[in-house]
C-alpha atoms as a PDB file:
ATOM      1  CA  UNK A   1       0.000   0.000   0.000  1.00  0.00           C
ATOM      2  CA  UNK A   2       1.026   3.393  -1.217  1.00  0.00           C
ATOM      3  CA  UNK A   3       0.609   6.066   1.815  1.00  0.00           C
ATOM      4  CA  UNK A   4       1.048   9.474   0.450  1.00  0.00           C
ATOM      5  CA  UNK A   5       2.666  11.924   3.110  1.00  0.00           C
ATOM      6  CA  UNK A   6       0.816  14.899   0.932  1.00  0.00           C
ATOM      7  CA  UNK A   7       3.225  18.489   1.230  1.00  0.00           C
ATOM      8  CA  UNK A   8       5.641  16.899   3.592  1.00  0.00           C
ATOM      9  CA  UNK A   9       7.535  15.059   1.241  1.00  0.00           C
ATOM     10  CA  UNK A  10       8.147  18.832  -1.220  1.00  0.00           C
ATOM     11  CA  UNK A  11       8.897  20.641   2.096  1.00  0.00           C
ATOM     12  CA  UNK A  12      12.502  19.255   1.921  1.00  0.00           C
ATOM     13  CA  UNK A  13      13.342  20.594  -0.935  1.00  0.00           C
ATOM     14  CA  UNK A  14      11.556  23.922  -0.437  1.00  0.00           C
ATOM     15  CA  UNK A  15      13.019  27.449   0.615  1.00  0.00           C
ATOM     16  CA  UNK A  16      11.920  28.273   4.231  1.00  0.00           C
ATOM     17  CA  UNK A  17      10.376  31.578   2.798  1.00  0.00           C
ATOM     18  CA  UNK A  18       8.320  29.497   0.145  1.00  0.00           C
ATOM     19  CA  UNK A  19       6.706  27.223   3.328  1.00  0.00           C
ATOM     20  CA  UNK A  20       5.775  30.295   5.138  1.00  0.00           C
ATOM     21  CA  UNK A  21       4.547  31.558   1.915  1.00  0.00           C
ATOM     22  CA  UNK A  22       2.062  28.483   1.768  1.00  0.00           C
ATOM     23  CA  UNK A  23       1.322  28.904   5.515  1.00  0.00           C
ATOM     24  CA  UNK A  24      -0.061  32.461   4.955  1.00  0.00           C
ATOM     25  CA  UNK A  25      -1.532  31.325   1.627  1.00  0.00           C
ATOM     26  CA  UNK A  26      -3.361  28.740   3.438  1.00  0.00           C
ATOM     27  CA  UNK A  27      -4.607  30.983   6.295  1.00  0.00           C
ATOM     28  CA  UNK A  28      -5.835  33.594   3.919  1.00  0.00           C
ATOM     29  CA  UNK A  29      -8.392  31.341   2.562  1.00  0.00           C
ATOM     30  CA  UNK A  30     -10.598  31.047   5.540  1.00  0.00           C
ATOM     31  CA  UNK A  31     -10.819  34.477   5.739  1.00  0.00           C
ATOM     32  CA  UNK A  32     -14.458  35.933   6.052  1.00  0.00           C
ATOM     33  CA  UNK A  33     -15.841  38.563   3.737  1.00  0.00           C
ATOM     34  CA  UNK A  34     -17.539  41.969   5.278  1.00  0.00           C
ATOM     35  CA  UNK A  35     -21.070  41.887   4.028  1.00  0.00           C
ATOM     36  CA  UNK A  36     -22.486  45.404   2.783  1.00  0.00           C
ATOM     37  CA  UNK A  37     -25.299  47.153   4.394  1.00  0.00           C
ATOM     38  CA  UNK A  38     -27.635  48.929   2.970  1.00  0.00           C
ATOM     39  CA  UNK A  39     -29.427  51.716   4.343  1.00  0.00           C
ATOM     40  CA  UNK A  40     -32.733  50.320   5.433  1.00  0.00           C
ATOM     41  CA  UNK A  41     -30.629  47.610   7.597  1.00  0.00           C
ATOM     42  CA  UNK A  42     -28.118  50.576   9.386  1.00  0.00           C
ATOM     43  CA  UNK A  43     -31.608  52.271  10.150  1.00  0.00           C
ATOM     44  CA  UNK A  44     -32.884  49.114  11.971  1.00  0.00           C
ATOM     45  CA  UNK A  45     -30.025  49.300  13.545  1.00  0.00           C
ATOM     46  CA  UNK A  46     -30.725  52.639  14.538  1.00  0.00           C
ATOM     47  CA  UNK A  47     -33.983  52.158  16.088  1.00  0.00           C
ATOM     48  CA  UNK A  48     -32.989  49.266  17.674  1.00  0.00           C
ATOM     49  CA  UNK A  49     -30.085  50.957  19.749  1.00  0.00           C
ATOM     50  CA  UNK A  50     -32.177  53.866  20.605  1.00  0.00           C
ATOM     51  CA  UNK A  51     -35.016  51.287  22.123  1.00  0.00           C
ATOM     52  CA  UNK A  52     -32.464  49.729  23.799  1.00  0.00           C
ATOM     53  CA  UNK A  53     -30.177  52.422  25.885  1.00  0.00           C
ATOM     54  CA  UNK A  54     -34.131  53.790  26.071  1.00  0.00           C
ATOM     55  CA  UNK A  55     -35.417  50.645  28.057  1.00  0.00           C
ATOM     56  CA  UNK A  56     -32.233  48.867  28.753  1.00  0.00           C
ATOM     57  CA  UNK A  57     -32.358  45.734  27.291  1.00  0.00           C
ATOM     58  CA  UNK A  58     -28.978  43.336  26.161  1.00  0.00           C
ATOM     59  CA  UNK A  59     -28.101  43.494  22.676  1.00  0.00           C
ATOM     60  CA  UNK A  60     -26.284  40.852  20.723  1.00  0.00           C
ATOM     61  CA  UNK A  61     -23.950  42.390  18.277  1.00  0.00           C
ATOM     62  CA  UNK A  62     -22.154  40.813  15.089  1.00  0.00           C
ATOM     63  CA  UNK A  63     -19.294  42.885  14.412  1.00  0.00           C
ATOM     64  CA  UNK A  64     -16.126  42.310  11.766  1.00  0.00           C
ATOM     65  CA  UNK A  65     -12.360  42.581  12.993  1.00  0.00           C
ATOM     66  CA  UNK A  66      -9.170  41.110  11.188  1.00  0.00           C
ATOM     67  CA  UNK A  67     -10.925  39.202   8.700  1.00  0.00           C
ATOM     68  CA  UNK A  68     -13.492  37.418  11.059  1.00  0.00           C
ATOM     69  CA  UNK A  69     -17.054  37.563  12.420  1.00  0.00           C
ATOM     70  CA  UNK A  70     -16.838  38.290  16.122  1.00  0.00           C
ATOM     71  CA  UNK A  71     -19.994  38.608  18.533  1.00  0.00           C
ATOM     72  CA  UNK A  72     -20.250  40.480  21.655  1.00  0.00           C
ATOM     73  CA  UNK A  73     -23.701  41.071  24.378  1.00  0.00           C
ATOM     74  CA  UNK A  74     -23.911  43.778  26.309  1.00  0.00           C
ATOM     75  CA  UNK A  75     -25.650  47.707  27.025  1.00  0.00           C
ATOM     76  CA  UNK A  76     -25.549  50.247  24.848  1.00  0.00           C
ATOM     77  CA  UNK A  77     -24.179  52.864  27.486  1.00  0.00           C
ATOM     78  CA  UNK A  78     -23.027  55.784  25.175  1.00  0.00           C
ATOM     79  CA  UNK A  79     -22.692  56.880  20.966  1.00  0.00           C
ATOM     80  CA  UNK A  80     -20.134  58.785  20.321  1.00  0.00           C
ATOM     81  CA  UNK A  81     -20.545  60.980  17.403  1.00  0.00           C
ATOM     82  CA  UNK A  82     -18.032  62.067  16.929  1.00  0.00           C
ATOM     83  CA  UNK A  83     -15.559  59.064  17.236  1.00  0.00           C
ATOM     84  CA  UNK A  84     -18.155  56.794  15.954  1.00  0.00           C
ATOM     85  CA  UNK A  85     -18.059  54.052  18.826  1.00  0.00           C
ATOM     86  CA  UNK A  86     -20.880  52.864  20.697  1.00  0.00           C
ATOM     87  CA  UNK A  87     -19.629  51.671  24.102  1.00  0.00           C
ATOM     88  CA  UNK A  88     -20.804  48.933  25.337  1.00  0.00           C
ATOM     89  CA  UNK A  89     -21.134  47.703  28.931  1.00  0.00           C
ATOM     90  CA  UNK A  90     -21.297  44.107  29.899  1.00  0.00           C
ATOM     91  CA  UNK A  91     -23.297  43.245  32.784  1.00  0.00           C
ATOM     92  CA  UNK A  92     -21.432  40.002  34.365  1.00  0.00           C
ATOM     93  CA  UNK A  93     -17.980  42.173  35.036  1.00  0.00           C
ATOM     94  CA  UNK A  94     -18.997  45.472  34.236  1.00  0.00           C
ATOM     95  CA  UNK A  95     -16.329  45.981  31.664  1.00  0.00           C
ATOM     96  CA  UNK A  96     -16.705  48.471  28.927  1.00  0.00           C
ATOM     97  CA  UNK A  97     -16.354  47.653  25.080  1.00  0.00           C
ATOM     98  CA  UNK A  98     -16.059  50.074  22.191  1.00  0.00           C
ATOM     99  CA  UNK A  99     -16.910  49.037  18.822  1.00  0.00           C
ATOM    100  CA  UNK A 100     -16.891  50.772  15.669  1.00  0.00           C
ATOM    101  CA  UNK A 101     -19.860  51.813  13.722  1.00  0.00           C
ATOM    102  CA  UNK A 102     -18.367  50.377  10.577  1.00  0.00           C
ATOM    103  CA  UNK A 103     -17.347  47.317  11.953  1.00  0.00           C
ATOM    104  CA  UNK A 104     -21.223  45.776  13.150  1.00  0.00           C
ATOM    105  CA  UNK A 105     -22.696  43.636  10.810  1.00  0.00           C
ATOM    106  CA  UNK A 106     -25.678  42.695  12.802  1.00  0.00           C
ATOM    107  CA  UNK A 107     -27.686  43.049  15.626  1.00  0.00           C
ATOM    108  CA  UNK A 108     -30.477  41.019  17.892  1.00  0.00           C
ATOM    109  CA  UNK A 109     -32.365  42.066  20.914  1.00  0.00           C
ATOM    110  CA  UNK A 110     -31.089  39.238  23.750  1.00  0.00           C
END
């Protein structure tokens, strides 16, 4: 039986730059596009942040950073403008989070 040991047997006679090459080639194609928003969806998003600092509820936000889909709950406790951050508070250890107004991708009443 023929067992095939797949890159392993080329990385001998490979340049250490071309195996790091493949490395990084390799990682790069699990890398997550940013969907685009259009405007209806940033005004839902809107409405729904200005219900919740109003009544203070948890949101569930979907946000994009360094290639990947990351979530994060917590309250909305301030906008920033002028920055555009919202800063969010978690409730478990009271930490505070910003996150960019570009970066969310979605969001969902917890």
């Amino acid at each position: 039986m023929i067992r095939d040991r797949g890159n392993i047997k080329w990385t001998s006679m490979m340049l250490p730059e071309h195996v790091e090459l493949l490395r990084e080639w390799s990682e790069t194609d699990n890398y997550q596009e940013k969907p685009e928003l259009d405007e209806q969806q940033l005004e839902q998003f809107n409405e729904l942040i200005c219900l919740a600092m109003e009544e203070h509820h948890e949101l569930k936000f979907t946000y994009y950073k360094d290639h990947y889909q990351h979530t994060c709950t917590g309250y909305v406790h301030y906008i920033d403008p002028i920055t555009k951050m919202l800063r969010i508070v978690h409730e478990s250890d009271e930490s505070q989070f910003q996150l960019p107004f570009q970066s969310i991708i979605d969001i969902k009443m917890k």
